[in-house]
C-alpha atoms as a PDB file:
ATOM      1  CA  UNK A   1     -45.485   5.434 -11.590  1.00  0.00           C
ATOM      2  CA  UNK A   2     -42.332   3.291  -9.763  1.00  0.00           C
ATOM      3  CA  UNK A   3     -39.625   2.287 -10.495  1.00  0.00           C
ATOM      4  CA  UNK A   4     -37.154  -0.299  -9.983  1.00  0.00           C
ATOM      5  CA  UNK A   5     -33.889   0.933  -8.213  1.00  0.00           C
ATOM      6  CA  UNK A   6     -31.185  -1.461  -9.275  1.00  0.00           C
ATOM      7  CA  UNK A   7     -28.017  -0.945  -7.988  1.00  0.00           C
ATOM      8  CA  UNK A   8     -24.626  -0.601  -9.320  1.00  0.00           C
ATOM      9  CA  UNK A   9     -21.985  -2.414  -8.228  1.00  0.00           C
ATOM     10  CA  UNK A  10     -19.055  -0.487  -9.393  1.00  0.00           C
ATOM     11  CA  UNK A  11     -15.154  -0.924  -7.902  1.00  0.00           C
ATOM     12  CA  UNK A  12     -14.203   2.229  -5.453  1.00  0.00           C
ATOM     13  CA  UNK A  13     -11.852   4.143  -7.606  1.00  0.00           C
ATOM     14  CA  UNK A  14      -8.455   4.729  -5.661  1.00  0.00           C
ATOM     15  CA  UNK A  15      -7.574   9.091  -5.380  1.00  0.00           C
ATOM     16  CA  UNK A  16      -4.127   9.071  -6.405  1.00  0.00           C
ATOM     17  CA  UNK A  17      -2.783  12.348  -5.020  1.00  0.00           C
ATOM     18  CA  UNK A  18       0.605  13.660  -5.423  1.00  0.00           C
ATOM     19  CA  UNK A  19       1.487  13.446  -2.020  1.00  0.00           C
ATOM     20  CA  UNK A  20       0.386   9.427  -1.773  1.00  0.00           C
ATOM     21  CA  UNK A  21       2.532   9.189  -5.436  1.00  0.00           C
ATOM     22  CA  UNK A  22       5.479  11.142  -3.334  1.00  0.00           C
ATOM     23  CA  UNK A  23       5.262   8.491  -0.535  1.00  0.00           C
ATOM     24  CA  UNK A  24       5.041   5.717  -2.635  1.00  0.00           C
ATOM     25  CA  UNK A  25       8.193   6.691  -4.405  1.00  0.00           C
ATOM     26  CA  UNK A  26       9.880   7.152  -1.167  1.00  0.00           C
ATOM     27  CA  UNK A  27       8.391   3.915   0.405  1.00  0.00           C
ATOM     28  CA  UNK A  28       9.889   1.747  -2.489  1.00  0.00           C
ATOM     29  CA  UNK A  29      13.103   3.376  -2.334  1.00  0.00           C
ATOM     30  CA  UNK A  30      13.557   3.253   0.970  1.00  0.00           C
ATOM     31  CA  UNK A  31      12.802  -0.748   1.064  1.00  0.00           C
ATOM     32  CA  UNK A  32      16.018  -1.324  -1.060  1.00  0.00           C
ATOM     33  CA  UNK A  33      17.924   0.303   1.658  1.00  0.00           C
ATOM     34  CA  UNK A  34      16.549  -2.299   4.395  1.00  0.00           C
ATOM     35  CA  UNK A  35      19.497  -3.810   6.568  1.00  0.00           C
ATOM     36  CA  UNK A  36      17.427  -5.063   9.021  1.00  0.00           C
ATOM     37  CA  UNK A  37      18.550  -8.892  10.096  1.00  0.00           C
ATOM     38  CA  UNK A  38      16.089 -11.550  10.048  1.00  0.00           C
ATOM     39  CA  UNK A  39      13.521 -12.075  12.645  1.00  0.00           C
ATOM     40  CA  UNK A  40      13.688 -14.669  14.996  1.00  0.00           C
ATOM     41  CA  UNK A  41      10.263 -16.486  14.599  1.00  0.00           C
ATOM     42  CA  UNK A  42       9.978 -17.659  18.323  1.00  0.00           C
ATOM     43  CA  UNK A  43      11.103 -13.877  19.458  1.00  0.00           C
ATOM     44  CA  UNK A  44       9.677 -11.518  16.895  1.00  0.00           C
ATOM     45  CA  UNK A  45       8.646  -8.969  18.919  1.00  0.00           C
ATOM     46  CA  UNK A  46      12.295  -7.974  20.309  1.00  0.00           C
ATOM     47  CA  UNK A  47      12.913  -6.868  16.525  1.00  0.00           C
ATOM     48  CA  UNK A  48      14.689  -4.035  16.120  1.00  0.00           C
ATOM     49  CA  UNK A  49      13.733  -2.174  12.866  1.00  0.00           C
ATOM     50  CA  UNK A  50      16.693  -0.338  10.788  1.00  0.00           C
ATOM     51  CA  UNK A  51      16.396   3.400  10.328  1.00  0.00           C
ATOM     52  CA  UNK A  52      15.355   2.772   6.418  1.00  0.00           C
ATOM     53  CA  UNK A  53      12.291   0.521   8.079  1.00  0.00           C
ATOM     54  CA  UNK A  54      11.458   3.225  10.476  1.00  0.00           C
ATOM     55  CA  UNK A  55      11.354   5.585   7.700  1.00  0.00           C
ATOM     56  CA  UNK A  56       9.294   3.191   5.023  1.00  0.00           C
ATOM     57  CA  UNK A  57       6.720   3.198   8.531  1.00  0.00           C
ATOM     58  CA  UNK A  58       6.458   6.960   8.141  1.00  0.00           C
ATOM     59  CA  UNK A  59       5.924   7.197   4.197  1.00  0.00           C
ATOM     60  CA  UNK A  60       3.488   4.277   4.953  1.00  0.00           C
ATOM     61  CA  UNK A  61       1.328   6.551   7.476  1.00  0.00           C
ATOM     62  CA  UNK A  62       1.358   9.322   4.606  1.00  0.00           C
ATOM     63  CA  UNK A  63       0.067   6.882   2.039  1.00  0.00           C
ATOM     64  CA  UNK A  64      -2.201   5.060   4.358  1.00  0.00           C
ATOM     65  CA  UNK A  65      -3.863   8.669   5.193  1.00  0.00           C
ATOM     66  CA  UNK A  66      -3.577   9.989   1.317  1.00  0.00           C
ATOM     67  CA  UNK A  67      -5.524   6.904   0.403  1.00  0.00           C
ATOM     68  CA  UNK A  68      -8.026   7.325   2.992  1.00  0.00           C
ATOM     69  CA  UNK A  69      -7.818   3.748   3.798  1.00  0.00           C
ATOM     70  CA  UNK A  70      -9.624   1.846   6.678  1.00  0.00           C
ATOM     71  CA  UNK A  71      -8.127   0.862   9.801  1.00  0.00           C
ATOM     72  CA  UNK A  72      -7.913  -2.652   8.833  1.00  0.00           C
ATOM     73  CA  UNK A  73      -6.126  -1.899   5.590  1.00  0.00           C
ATOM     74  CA  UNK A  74      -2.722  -1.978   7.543  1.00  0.00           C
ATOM     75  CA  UNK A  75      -0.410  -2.379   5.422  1.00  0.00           C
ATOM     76  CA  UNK A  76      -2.317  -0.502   2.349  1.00  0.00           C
ATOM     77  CA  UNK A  77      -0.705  -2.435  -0.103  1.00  0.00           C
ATOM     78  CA  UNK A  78       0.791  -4.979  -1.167  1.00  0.00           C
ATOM     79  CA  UNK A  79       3.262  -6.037  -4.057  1.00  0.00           C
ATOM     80  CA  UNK A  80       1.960  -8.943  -6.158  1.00  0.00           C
ATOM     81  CA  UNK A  81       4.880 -11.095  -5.359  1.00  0.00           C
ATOM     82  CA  UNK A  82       4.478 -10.874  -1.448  1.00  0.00           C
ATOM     83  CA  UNK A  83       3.125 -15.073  -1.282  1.00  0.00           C
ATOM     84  CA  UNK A  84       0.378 -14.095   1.039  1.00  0.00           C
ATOM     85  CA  UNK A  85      -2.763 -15.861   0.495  1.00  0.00           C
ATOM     86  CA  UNK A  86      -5.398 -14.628  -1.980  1.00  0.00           C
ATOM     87  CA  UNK A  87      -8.537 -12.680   0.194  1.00  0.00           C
ATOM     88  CA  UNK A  88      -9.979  -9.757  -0.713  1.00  0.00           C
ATOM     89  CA  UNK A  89      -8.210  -7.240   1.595  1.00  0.00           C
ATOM     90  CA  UNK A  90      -4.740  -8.795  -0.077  1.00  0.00           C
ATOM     91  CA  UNK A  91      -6.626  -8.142  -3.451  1.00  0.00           C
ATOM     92  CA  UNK A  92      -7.183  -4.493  -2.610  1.00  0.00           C
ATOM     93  CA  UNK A  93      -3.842  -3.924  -1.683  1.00  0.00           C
ATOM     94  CA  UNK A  94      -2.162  -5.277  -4.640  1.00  0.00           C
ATOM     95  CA  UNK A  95      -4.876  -2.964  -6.904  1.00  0.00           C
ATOM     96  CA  UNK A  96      -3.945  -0.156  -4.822  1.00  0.00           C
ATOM     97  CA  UNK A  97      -0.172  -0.813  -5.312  1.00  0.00           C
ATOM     98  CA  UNK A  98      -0.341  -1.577  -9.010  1.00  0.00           C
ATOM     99  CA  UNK A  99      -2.469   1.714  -9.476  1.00  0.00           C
ATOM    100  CA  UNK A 100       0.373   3.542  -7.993  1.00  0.00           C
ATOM    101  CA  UNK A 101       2.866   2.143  -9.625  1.00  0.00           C
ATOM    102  CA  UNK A 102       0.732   2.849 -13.273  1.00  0.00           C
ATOM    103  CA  UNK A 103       0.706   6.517 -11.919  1.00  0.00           C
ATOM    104  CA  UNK A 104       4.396   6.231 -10.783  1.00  0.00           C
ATOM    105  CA  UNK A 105       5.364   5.096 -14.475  1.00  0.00           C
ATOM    106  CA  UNK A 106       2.766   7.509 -16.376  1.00  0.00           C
ATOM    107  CA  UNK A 107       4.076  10.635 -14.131  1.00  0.00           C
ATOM    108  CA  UNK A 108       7.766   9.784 -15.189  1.00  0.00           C
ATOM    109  CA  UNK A 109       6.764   9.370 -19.074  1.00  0.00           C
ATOM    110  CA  UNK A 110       5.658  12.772 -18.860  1.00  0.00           C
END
């Protein structure tokens, strides 16, 4: 007797482990510290990042690793107020940061 394999299309769940919660909480602390001055649009690349943004880069790479995300995923997420355009890597990233900000707010009730 066969049978019919039908598969199921279910959403990767996103690992939330402390360490990725840790950088998280560091990462969004650490972006109200940002004194960087504005880019120049026709000169970006002579930027020179402020030591909070070099530090935000660093909690990034933790998160970025803790989340086991793909190369492409750069940066892993995303705030839902960012005004990018809707695609489905910005769609990840904004589930991945409100998932971490739901474990954020569910570790503090504790």
């Amino acid at each position: 007797m066969s049978t019919k394999r039908i598969p199921v299309n279910r959403p990767p769940v996103v690992q939330i482990t402390p360490a990725a919660l840790a950088a998280f909480k560091a990462m969004r602390a650490l972006e109200k510290q940002c004194s960087c001055p504005p880019r120049d649009p026709v000169r970006y690349w002579e930027h020179q990042q402020c030591a909070a943004c070099e530090a935000w880069r660093d909690q990034h790479a933790i998160l970025w690793r803790e989340l086991k995300c793909r190369p492409w995923e750069f940066p892993c997420i995303r705030p839902d107020k960012d005004g990018l355009p809707d695609n489905q890597w910005h769609r990840a990233a904004r589930q991945r940061y409100r998932a971490l900000e739901a474990a954020l707010a569910e570790r503090s009730a504790r």
